[in-house]
PDB file of N, CA and C in Angstrom:
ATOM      1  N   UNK A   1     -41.858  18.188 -65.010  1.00  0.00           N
ATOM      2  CA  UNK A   1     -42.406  17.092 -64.249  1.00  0.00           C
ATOM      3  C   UNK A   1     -43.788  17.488 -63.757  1.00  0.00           C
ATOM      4  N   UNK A   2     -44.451  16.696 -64.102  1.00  0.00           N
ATOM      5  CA  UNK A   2     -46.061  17.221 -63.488  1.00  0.00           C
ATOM      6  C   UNK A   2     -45.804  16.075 -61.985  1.00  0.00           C
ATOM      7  N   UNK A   3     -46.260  16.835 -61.515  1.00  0.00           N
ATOM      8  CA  UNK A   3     -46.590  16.010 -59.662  1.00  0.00           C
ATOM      9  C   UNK A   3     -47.921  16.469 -59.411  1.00  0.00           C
ATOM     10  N   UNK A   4     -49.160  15.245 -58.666  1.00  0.00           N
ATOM     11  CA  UNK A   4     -50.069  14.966 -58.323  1.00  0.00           C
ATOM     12  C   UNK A   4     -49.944  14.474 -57.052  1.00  0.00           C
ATOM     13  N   UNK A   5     -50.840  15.442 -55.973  1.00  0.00           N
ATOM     14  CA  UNK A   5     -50.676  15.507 -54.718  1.00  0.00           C
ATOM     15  C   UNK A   5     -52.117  15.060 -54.499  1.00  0.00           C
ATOM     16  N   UNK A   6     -52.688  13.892 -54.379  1.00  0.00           N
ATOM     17  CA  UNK A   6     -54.488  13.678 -54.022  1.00  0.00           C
ATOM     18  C   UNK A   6     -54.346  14.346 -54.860  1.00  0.00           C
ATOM     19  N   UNK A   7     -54.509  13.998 -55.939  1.00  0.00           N
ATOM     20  CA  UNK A   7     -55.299  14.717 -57.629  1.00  0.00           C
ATOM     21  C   UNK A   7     -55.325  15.851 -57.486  1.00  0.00           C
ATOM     22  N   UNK A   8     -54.155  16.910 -56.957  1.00  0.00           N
ATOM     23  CA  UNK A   8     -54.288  17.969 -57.230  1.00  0.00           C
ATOM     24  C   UNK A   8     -52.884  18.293 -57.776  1.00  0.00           C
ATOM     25  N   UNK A   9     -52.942  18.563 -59.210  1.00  0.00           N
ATOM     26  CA  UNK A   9     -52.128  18.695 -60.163  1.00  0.00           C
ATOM     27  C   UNK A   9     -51.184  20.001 -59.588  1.00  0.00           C
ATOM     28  N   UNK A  10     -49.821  19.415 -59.394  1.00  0.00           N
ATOM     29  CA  UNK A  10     -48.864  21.204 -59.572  1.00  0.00           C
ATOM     30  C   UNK A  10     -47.531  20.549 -59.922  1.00  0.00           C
ATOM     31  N   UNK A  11     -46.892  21.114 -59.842  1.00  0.00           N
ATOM     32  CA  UNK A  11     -45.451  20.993 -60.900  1.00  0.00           C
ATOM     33  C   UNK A  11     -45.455  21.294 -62.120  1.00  0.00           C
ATOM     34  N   UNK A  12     -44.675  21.839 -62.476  1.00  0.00           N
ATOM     35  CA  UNK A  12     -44.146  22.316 -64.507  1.00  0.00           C
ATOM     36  C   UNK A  12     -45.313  22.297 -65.605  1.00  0.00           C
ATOM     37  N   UNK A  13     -46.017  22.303 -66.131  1.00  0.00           N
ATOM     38  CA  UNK A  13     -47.068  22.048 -67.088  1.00  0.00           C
ATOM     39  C   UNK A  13     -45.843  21.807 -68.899  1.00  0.00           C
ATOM     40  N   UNK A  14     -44.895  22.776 -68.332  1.00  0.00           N
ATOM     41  CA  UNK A  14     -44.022  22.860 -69.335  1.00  0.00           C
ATOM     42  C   UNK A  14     -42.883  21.968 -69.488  1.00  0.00           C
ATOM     43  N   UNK A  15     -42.960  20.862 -69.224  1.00  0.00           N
ATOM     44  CA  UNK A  15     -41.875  19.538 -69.024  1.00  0.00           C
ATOM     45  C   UNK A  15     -41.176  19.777 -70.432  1.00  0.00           C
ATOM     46  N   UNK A  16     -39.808  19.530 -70.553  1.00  0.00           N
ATOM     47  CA  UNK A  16     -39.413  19.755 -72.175  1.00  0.00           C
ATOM     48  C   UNK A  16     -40.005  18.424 -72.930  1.00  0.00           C
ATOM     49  N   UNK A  17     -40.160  17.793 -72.701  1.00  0.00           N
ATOM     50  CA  UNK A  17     -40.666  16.977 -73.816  1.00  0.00           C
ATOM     51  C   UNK A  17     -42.191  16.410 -73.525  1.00  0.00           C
ATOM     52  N   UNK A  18     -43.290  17.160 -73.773  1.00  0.00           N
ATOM     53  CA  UNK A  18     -44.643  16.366 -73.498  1.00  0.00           C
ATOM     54  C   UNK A  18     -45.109  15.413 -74.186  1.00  0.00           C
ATOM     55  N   UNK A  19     -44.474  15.118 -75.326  1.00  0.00           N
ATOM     56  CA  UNK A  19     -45.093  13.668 -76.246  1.00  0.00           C
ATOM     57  C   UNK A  19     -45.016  12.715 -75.584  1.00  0.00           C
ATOM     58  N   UNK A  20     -44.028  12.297 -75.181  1.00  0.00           N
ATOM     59  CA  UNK A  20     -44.001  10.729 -73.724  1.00  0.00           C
ATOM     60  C   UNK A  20     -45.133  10.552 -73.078  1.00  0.00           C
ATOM     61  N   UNK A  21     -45.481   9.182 -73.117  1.00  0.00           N
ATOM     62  CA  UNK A  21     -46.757   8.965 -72.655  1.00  0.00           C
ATOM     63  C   UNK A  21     -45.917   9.369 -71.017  1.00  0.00           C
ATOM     64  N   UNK A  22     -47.024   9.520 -69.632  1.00  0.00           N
ATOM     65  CA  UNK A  22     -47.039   9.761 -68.736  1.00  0.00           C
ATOM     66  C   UNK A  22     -47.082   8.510 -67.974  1.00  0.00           C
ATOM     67  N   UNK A  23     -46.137   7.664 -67.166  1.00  0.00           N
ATOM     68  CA  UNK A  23     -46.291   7.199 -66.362  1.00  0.00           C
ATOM     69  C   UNK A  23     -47.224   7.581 -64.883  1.00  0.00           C
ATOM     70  N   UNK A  24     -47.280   6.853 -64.157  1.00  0.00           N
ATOM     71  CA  UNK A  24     -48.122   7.209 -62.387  1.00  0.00           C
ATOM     72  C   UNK A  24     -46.978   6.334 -61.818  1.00  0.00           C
ATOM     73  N   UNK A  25     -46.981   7.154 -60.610  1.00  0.00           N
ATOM     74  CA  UNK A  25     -45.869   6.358 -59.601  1.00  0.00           C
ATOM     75  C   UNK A  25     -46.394   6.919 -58.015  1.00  0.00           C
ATOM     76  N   UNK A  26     -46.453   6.042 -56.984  1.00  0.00           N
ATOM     77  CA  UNK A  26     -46.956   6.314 -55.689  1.00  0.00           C
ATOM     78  C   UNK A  26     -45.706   6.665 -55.023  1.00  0.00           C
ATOM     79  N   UNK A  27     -45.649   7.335 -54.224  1.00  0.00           N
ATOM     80  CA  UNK A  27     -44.802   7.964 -53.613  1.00  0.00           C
ATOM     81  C   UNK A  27     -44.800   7.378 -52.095  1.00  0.00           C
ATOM     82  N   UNK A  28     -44.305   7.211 -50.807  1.00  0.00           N
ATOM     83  CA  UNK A  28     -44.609   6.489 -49.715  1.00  0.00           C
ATOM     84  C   UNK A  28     -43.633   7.550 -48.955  1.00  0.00           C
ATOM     85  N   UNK A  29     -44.099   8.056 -47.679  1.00  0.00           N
ATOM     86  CA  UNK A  29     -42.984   8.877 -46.908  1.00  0.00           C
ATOM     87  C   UNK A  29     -43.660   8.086 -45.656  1.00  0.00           C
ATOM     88  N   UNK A  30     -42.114   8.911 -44.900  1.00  0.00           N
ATOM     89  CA  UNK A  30     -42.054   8.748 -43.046  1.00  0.00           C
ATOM     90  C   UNK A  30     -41.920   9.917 -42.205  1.00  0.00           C
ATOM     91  N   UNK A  31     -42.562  10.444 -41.667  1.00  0.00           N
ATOM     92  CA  UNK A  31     -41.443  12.038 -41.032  1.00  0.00           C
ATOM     93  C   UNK A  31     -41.194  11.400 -39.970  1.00  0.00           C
ATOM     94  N   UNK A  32     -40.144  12.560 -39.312  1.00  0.00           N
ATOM     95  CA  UNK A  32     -39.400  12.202 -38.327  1.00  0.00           C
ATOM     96  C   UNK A  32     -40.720  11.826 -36.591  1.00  0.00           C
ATOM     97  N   UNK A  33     -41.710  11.991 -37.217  1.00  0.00           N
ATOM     98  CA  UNK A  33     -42.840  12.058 -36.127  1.00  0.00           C
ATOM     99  C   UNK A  33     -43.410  10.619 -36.587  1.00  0.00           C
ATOM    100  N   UNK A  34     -43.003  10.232 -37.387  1.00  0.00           N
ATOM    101  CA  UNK A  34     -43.647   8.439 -37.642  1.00  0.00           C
ATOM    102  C   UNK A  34     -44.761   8.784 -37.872  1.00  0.00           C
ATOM    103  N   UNK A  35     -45.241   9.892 -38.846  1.00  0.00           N
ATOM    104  CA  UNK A  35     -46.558  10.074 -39.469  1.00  0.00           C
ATOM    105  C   UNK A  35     -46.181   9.433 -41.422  1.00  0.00           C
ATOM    106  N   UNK A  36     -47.090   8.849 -41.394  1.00  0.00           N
ATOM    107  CA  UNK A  36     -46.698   8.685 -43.472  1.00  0.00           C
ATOM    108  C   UNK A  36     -47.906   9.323 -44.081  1.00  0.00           C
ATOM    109  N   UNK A  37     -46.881   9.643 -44.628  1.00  0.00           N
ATOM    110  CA  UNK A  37     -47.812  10.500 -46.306  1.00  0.00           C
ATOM    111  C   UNK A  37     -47.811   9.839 -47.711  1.00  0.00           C
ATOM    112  N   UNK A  38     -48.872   9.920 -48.535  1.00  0.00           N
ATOM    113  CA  UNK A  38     -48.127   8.803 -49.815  1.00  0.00           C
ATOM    114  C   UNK A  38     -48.828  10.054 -50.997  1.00  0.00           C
ATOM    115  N   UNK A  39     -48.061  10.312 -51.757  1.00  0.00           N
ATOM    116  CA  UNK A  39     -48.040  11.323 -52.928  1.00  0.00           C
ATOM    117  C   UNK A  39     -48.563  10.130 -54.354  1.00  0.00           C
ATOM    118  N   UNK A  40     -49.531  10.802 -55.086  1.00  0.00           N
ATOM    119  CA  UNK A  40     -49.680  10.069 -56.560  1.00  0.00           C
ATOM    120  C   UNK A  40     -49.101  11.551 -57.756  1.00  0.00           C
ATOM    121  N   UNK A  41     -48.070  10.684 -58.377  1.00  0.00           N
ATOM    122  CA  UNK A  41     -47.378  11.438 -59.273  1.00  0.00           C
ATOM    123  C   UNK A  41     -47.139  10.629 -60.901  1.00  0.00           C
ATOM    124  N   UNK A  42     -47.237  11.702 -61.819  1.00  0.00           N
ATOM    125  CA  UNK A  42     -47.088  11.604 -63.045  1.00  0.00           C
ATOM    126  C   UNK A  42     -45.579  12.232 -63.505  1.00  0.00           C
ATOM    127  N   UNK A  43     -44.972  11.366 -64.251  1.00  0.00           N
ATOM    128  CA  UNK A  43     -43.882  11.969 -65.080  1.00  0.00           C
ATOM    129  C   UNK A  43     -43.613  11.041 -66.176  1.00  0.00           C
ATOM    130  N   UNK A  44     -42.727  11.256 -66.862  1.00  0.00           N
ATOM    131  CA  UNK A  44     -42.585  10.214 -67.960  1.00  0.00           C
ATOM    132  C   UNK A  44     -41.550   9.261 -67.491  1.00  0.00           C
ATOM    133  N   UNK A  45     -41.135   9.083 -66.447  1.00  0.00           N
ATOM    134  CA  UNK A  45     -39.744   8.457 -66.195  1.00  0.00           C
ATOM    135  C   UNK A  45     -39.868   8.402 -64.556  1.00  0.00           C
ATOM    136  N   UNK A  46     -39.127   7.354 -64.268  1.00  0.00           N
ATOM    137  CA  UNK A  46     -39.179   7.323 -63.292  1.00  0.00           C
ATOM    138  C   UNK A  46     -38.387   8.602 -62.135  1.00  0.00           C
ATOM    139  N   UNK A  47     -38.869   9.333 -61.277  1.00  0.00           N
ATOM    140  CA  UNK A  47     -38.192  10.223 -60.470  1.00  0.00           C
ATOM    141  C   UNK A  47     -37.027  10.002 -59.963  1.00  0.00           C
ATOM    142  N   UNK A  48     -36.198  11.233 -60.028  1.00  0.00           N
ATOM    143  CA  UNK A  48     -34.497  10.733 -59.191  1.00  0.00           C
ATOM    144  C   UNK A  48     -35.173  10.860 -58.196  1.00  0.00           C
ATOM    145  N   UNK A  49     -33.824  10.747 -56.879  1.00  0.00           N
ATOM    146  CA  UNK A  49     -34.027  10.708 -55.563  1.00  0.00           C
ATOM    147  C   UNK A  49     -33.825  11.994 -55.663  1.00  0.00           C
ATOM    148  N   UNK A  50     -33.332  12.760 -55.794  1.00  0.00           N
ATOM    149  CA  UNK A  50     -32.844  14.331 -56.086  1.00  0.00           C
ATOM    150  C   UNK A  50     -34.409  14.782 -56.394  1.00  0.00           C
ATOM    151  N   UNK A  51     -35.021  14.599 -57.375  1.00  0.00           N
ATOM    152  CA  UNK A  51     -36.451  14.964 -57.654  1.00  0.00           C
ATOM    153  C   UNK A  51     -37.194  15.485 -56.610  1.00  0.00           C
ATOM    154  N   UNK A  52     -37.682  14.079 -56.210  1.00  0.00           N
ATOM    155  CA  UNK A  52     -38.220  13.638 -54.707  1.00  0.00           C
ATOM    156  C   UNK A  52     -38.262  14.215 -53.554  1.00  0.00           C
ATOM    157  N   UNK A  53     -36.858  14.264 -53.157  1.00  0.00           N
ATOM    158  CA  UNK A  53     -36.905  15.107 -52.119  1.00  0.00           C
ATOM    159  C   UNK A  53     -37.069  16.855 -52.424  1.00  0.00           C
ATOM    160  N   UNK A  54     -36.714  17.509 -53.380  1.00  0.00           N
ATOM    161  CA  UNK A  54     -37.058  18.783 -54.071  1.00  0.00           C
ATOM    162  C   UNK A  54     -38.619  18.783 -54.082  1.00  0.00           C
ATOM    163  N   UNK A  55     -39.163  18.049 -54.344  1.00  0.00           N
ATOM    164  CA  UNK A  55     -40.572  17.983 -54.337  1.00  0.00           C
ATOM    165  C   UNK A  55     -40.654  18.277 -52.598  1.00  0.00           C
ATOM    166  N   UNK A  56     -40.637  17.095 -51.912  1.00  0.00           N
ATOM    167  CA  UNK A  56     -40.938  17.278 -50.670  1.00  0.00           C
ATOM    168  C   UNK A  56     -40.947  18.072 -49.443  1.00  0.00           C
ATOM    169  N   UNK A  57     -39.958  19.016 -50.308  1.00  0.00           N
ATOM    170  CA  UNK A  57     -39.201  20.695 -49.550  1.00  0.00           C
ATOM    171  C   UNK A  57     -40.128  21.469 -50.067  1.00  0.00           C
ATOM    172  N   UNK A  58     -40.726  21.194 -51.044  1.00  0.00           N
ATOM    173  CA  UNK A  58     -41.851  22.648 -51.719  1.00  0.00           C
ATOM    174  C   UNK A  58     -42.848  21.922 -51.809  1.00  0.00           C
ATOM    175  N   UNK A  59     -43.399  20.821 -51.753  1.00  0.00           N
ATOM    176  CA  UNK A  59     -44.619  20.685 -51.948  1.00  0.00           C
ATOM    177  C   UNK A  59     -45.059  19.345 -50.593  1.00  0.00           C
ATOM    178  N   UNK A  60     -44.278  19.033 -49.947  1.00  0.00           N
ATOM    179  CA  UNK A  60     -44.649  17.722 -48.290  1.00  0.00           C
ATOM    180  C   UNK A  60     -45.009  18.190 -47.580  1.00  0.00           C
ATOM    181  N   UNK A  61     -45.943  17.519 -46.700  1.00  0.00           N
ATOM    182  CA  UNK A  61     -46.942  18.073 -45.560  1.00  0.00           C
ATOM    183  C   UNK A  61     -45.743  18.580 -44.557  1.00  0.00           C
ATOM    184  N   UNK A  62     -44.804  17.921 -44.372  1.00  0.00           N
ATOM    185  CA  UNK A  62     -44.137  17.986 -42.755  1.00  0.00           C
ATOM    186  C   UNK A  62     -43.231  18.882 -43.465  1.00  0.00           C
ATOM    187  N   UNK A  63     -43.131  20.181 -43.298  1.00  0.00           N
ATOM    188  CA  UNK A  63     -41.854  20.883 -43.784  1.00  0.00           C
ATOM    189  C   UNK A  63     -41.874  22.277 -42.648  1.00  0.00           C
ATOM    190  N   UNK A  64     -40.517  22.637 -42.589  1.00  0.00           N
ATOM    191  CA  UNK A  64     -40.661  23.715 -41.750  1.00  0.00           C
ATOM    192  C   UNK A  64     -39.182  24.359 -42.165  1.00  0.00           C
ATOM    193  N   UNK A  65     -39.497  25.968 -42.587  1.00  0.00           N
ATOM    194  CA  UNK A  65     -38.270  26.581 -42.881  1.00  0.00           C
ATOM    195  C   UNK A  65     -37.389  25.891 -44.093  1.00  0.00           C
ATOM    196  N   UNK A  66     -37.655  25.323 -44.981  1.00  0.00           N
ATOM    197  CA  UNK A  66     -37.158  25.183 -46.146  1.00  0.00           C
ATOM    198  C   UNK A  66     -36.614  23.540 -45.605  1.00  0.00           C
ATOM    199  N   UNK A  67     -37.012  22.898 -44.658  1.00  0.00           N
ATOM    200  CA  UNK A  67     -36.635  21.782 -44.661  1.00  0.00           C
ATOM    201  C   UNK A  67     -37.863  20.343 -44.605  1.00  0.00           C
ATOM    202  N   UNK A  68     -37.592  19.110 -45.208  1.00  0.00           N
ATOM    203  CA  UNK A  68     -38.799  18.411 -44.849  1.00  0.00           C
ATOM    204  C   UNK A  68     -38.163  17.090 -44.181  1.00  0.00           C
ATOM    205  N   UNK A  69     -39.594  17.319 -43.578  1.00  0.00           N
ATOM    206  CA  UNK A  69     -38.808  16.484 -41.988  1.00  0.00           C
ATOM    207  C   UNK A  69     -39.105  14.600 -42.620  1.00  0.00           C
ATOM    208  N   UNK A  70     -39.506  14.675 -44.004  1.00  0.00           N
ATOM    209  CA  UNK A  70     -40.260  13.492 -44.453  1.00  0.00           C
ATOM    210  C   UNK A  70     -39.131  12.856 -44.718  1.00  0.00           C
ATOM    211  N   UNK A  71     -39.113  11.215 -45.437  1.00  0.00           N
ATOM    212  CA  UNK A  71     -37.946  10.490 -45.743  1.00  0.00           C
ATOM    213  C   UNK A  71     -38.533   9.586 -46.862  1.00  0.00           C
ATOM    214  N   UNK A  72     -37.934   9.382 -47.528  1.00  0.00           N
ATOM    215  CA  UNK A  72     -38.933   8.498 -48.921  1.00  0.00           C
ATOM    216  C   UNK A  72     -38.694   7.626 -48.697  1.00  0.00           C
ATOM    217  N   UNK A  73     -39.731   6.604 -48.393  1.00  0.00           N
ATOM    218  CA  UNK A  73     -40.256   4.947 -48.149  1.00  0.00           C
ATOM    219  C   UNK A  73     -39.866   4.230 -49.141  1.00  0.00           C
ATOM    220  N   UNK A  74     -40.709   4.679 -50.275  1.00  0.00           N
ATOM    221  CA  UNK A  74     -40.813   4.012 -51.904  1.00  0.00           C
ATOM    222  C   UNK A  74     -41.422   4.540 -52.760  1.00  0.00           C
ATOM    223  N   UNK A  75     -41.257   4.678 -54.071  1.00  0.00           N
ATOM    224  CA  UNK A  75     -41.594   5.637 -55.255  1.00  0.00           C
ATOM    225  C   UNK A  75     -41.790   4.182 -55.923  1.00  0.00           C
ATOM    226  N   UNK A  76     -43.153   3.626 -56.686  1.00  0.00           N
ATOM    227  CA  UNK A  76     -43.553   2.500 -57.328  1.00  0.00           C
ATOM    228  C   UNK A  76     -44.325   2.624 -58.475  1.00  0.00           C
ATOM    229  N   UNK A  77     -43.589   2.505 -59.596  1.00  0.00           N
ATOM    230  CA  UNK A  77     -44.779   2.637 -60.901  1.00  0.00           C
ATOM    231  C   UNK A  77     -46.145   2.134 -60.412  1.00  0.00           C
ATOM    232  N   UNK A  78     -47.170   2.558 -60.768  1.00  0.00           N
ATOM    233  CA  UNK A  78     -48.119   1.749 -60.973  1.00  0.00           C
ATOM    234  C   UNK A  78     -48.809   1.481 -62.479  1.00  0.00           C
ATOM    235  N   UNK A  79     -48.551   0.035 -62.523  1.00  0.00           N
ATOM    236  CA  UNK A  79     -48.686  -0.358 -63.562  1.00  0.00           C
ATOM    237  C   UNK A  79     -50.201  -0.433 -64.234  1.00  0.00           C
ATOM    238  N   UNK A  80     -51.085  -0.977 -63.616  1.00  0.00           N
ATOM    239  CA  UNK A  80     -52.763  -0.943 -63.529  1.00  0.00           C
ATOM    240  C   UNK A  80     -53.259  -1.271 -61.928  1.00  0.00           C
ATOM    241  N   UNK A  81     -54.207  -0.385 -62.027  1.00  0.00           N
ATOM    242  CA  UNK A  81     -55.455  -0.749 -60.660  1.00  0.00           C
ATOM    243  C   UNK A  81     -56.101  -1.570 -60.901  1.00  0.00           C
ATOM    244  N   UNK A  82     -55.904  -2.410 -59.506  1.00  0.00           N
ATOM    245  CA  UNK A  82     -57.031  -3.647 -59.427  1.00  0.00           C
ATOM    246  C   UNK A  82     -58.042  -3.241 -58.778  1.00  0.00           C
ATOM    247  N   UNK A  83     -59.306  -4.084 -58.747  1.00  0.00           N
ATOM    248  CA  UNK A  83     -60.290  -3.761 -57.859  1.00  0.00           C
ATOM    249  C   UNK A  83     -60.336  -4.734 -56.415  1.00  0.00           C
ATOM    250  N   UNK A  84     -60.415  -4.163 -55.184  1.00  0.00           N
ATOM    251  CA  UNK A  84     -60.920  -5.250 -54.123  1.00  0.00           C
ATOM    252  C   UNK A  84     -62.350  -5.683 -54.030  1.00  0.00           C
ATOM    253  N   UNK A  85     -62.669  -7.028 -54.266  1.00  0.00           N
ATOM    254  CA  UNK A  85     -63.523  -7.635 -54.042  1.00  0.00           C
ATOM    255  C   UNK A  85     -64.084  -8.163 -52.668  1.00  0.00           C
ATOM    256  N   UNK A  86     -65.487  -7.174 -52.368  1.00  0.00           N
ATOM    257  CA  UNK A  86     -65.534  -7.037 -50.627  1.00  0.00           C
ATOM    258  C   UNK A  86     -66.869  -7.015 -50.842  1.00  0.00           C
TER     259      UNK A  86
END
Protein backbone atom coordinates (compact mmCIF):
# COMPACT_ATOMS: atom_id res chain seq x y z
CA UNK A 1 0.00 0.00 0.00
CA UNK A 2 1.64 3.26 -0.80
CA UNK A 3 0.15 6.06 1.72
CA UNK A 4 0.58 9.85 1.04
CA UNK A 5 0.70 12.05 4.00
CA UNK A 6 0.71 16.01 2.36
CA UNK A 7 2.62 14.44 -0.59
CA UNK A 8 4.93 12.85 1.37
CA UNK A 9 5.10 9.37 0.08
CA UNK A 10 5.71 6.32 2.83
CA UNK A 11 4.21 2.97 3.03
CA UNK A 12 5.40 -0.36 1.05
CA UNK A 13 6.94 0.69 -2.39
CA UNK A 14 6.66 -3.15 -2.73
CA UNK A 15 2.73 -3.68 -2.85
CA UNK A 16 2.35 -7.35 -4.40
CA UNK A 17 0.78 -6.36 -7.31
CA UNK A 18 1.99 -2.85 -8.89
CA UNK A 19 0.31 -3.10 -12.38
CA UNK A 20 -3.19 -1.74 -10.94
CA UNK A 21 -3.67 1.55 -11.82
CA UNK A 22 -3.53 3.58 -8.37
CA UNK A 23 -6.52 5.02 -7.05
CA UNK A 24 -6.37 8.55 -4.48
CA UNK A 25 -8.62 8.49 -1.56
CA UNK A 26 -8.85 11.41 1.24
CA UNK A 27 -8.75 10.28 4.47
CA UNK A 28 -10.80 12.63 7.24
CA UNK A 29 -9.94 12.07 11.13
CA UNK A 30 -11.15 13.40 14.68
CA UNK A 31 -8.90 12.96 17.85
CA UNK A 32 -10.15 12.70 20.99
CA UNK A 33 -9.10 16.63 21.38
CA UNK A 34 -11.64 17.59 18.43
CA UNK A 35 -8.57 18.44 16.34
CA UNK A 36 -9.02 16.88 12.42
CA UNK A 37 -6.44 15.72 10.29
CA UNK A 38 -7.17 14.66 6.60
CA UNK A 39 -4.46 12.18 4.99
CA UNK A 40 -4.18 11.97 0.83
CA UNK A 41 -3.55 8.30 0.01
CA UNK A 42 -2.88 6.04 -2.95
CA UNK A 43 -3.66 2.31 -3.22
CA UNK A 44 -5.28 0.31 -5.75
CA UNK A 45 -8.42 -0.48 -3.79
CA UNK A 46 -10.17 0.94 -1.57
CA UNK A 47 -8.57 0.75 2.27
CA UNK A 48 -10.02 -1.68 5.03
CA UNK A 49 -10.89 -0.14 8.23
CA UNK A 50 -8.17 -2.47 9.64
CA UNK A 51 -5.71 -0.62 7.11
CA UNK A 52 -6.58 2.74 8.35
CA UNK A 53 -6.34 2.60 11.59
CA UNK A 54 -2.72 0.57 11.28
CA UNK A 55 -1.78 3.46 9.34
CA UNK A 56 -2.87 5.89 11.99
CA UNK A 57 -0.86 4.05 14.91
CA UNK A 58 2.42 4.42 12.76
CA UNK A 59 2.00 7.10 10.71
CA UNK A 60 -1.21 9.95 12.63
CA UNK A 61 -0.34 13.10 14.11
CA UNK A 62 -2.18 12.36 17.56
CA UNK A 63 -0.50 9.12 18.71
CA UNK A 64 1.08 8.37 21.95
CA UNK A 65 2.70 5.00 23.05
CA UNK A 66 1.54 2.83 20.26
CA UNK A 67 -1.93 4.24 20.43
CA UNK A 68 -3.86 6.90 18.13
CA UNK A 69 -6.04 9.00 19.79
CA UNK A 70 -7.57 9.78 16.02
CA UNK A 71 -11.02 8.19 14.75
CA UNK A 72 -11.76 7.92 10.95
CA UNK A 73 -14.40 10.46 9.73
CA UNK A 74 -14.31 9.23 6.02
CA UNK A 75 -11.95 7.59 3.52
CA UNK A 76 -13.44 9.02 -0.18
CA UNK A 77 -12.14 8.08 -3.60
CA UNK A 78 -11.39 10.97 -5.35
CA UNK A 79 -12.53 10.71 -8.53
CA UNK A 80 -11.20 14.15 -10.37
CA UNK A 81 -10.31 17.73 -8.99
CA UNK A 82 -12.34 20.52 -9.69
CA UNK A 83 -11.23 23.96 -9.75
CA UNK A 84 -12.90 26.88 -7.45
CA UNK A 85 -13.82 29.72 -9.33
CA UNK A 86 -12.98 32.93 -7.07
Amino acid sequence: MKIKKFNEEIGNPSWPNTHRPMKQFVLTTTSESSDHYIYFIENPEMPTTEELNKFLVEQGNDVEDGYSYEGIDKCVEIKDFKRLNI
